[in-house]
C-alpha atoms as a PDB file:
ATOM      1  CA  UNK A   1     125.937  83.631 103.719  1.00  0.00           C
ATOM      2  CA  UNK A   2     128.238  81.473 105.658  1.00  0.00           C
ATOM      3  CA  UNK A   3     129.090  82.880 109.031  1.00  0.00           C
ATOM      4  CA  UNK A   4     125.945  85.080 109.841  1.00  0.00           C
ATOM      5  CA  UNK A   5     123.333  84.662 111.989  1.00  0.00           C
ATOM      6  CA  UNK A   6     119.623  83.679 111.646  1.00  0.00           C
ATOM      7  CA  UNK A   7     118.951  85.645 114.492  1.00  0.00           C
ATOM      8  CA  UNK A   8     117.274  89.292 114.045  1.00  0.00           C
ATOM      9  CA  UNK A   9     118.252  92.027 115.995  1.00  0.00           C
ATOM     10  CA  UNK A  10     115.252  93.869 118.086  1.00  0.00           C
ATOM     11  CA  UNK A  11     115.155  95.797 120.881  1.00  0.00           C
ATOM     12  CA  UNK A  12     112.576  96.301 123.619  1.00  0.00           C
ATOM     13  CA  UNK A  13     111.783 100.514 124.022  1.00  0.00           C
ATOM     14  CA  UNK A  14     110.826  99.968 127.449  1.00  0.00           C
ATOM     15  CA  UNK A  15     114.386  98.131 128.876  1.00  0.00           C
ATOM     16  CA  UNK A  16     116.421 100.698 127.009  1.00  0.00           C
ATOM     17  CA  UNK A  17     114.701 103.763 128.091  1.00  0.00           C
ATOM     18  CA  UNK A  18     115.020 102.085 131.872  1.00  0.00           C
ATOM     19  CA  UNK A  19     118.493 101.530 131.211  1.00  0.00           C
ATOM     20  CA  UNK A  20     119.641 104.876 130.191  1.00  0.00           C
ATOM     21  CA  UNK A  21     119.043 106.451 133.949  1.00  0.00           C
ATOM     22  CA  UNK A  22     121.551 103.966 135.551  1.00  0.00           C
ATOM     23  CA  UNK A  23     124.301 106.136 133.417  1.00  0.00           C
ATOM     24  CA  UNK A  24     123.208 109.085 134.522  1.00  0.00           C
ATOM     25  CA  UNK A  25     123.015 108.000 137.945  1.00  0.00           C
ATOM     26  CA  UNK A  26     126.577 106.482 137.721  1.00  0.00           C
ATOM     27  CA  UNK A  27     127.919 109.850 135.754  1.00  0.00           C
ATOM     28  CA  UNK A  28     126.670 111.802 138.508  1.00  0.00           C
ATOM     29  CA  UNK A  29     128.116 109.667 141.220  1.00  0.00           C
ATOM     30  CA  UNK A  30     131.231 109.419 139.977  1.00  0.00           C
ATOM     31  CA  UNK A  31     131.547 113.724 138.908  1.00  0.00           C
ATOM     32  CA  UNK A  32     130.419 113.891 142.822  1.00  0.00           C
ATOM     33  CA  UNK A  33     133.107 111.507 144.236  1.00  0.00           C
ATOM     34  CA  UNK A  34     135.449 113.625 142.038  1.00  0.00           C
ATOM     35  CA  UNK A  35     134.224 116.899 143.729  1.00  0.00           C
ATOM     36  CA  UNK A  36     134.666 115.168 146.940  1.00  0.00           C
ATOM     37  CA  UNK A  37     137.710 113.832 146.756  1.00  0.00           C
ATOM     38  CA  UNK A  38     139.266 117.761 145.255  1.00  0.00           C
ATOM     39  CA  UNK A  39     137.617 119.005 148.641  1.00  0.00           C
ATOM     40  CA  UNK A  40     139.600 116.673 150.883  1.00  0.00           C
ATOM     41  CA  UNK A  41     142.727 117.055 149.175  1.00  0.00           C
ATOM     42  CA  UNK A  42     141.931 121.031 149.279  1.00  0.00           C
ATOM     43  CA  UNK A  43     141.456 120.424 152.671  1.00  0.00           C
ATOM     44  CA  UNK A  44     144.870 118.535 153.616  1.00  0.00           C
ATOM     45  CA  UNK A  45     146.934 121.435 152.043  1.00  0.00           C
ATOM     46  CA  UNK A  46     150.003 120.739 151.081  1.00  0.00           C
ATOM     47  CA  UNK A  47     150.760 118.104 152.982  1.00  0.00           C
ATOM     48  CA  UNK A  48     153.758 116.337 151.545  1.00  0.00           C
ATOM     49  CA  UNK A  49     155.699 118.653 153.543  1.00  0.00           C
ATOM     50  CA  UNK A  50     158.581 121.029 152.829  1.00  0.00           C
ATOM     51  CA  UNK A  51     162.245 119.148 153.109  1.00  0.00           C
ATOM     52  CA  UNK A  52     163.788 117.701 149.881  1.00  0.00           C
ATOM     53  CA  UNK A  53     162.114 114.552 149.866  1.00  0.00           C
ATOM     54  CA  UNK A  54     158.511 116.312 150.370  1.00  0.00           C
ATOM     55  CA  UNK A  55     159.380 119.141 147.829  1.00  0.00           C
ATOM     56  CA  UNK A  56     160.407 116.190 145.146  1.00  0.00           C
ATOM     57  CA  UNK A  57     156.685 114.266 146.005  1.00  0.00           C
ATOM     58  CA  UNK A  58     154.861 117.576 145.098  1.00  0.00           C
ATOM     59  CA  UNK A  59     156.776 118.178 141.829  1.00  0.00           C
ATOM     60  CA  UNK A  60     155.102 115.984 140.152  1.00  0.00           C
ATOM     61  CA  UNK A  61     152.181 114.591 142.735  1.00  0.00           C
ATOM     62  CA  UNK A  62     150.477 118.288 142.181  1.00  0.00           C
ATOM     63  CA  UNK A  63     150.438 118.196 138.524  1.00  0.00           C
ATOM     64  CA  UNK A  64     149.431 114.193 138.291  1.00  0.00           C
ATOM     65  CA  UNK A  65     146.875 114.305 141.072  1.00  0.00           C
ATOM     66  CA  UNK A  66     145.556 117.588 138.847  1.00  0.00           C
ATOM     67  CA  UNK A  67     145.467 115.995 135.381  1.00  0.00           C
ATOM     68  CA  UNK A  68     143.921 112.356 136.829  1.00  0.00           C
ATOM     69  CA  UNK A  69     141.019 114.193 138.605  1.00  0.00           C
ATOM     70  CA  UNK A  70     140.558 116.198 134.810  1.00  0.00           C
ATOM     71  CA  UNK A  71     140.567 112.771 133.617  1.00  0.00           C
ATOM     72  CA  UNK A  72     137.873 110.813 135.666  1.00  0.00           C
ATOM     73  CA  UNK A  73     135.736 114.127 135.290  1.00  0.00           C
ATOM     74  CA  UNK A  74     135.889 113.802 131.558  1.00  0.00           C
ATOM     75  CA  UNK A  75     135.299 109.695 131.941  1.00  0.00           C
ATOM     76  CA  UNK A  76     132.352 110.917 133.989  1.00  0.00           C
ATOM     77  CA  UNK A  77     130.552 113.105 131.640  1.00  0.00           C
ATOM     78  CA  UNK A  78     131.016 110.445 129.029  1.00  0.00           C
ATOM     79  CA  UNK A  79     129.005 107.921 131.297  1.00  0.00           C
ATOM     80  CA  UNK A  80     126.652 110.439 131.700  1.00  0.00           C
ATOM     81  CA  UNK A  81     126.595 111.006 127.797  1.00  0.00           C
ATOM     82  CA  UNK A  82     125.510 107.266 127.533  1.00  0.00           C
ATOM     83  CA  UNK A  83     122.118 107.609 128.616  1.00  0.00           C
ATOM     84  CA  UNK A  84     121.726 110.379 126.489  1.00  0.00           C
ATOM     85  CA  UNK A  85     122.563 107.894 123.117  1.00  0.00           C
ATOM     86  CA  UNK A  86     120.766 105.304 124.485  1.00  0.00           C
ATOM     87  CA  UNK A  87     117.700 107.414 124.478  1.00  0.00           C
ATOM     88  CA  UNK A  88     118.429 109.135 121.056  1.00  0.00           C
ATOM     89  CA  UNK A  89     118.613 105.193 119.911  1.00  0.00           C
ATOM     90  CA  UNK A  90     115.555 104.254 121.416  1.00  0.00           C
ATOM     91  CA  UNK A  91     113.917 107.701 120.062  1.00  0.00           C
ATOM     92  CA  UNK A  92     115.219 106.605 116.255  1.00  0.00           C
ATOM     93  CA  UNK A  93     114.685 102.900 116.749  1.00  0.00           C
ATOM     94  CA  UNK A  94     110.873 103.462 117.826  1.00  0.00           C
ATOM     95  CA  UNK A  95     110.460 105.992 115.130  1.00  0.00           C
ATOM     96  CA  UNK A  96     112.048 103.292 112.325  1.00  0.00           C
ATOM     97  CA  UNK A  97     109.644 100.319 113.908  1.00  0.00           C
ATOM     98  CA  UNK A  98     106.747 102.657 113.606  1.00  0.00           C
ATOM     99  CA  UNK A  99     107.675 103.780 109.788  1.00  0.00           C
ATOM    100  CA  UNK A 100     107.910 100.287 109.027  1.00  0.00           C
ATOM    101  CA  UNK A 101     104.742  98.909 110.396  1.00  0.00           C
ATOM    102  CA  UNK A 102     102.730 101.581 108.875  1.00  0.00           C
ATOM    103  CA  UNK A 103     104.513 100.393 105.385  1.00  0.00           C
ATOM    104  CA  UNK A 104     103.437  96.921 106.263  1.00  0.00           C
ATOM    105  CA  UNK A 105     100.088  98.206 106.758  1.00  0.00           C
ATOM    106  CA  UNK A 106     100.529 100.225 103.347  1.00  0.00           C
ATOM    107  CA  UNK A 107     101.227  97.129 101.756  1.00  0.00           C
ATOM    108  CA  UNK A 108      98.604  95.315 103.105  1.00  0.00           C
ATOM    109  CA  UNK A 109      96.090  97.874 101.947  1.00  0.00           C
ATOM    110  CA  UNK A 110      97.159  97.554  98.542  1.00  0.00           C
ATOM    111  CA  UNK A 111      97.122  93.786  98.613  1.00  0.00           C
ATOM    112  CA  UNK A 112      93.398  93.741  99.539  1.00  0.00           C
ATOM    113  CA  UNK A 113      92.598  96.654  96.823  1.00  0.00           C
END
């Protein structure tokens, strides 16, 4: 068909069930830079300060500071969630290359019969 390519598609087991720990790793780091940075901010109190100009910044600094640390936590599981697929992919991939070598096999034992 015009357009694809000759090329097949494989995968090596090995490289992605190496790869799948550097999303974990970066998951984690990220969930504990998030954890860090909450403690630091915890730490500073409220430190915008309490004339009108201060009292404006926290109105909506408290809320967006809240919902963008949410957000990078989320981001962070889903890194971590990566290695997870990658190794459910490798798991089904390795399972689907054994299946079809043993119907190779299958084949080839009823060629010879």
């Amino acid at each position: 068909m015009p357009g694809e390519s000759s090329q097949s598609l494989t995968f090596d087991l090995t490289d992605l069930y190496m790869t799948a720990p550097a999303f974990s790793r970066a998951g984690g780091s990220i969930a504990d830079t998030v954890s860090q940075v909450q403690s630091q901010l915890q730490g500073m109190g409220a430190f915008w300060g309490n004339d009108a100009p201060g009292q404006k910044f926290a109105s909506f600094y408290v809320h967006s500071a809240d919902a963008l640390l949410q957000q990078i936590s989320v981001f962070a599981g889903a890194v971590e969630g990566i290695a997870d697929a990658i190794n459910r992919m490798a798991d089904n991939y390795g399972i689907s290359e054994e299946a079809n070598v043993n119907k190779m096999r299958a084949l080839e034992q009823e060629e010879m019969q």
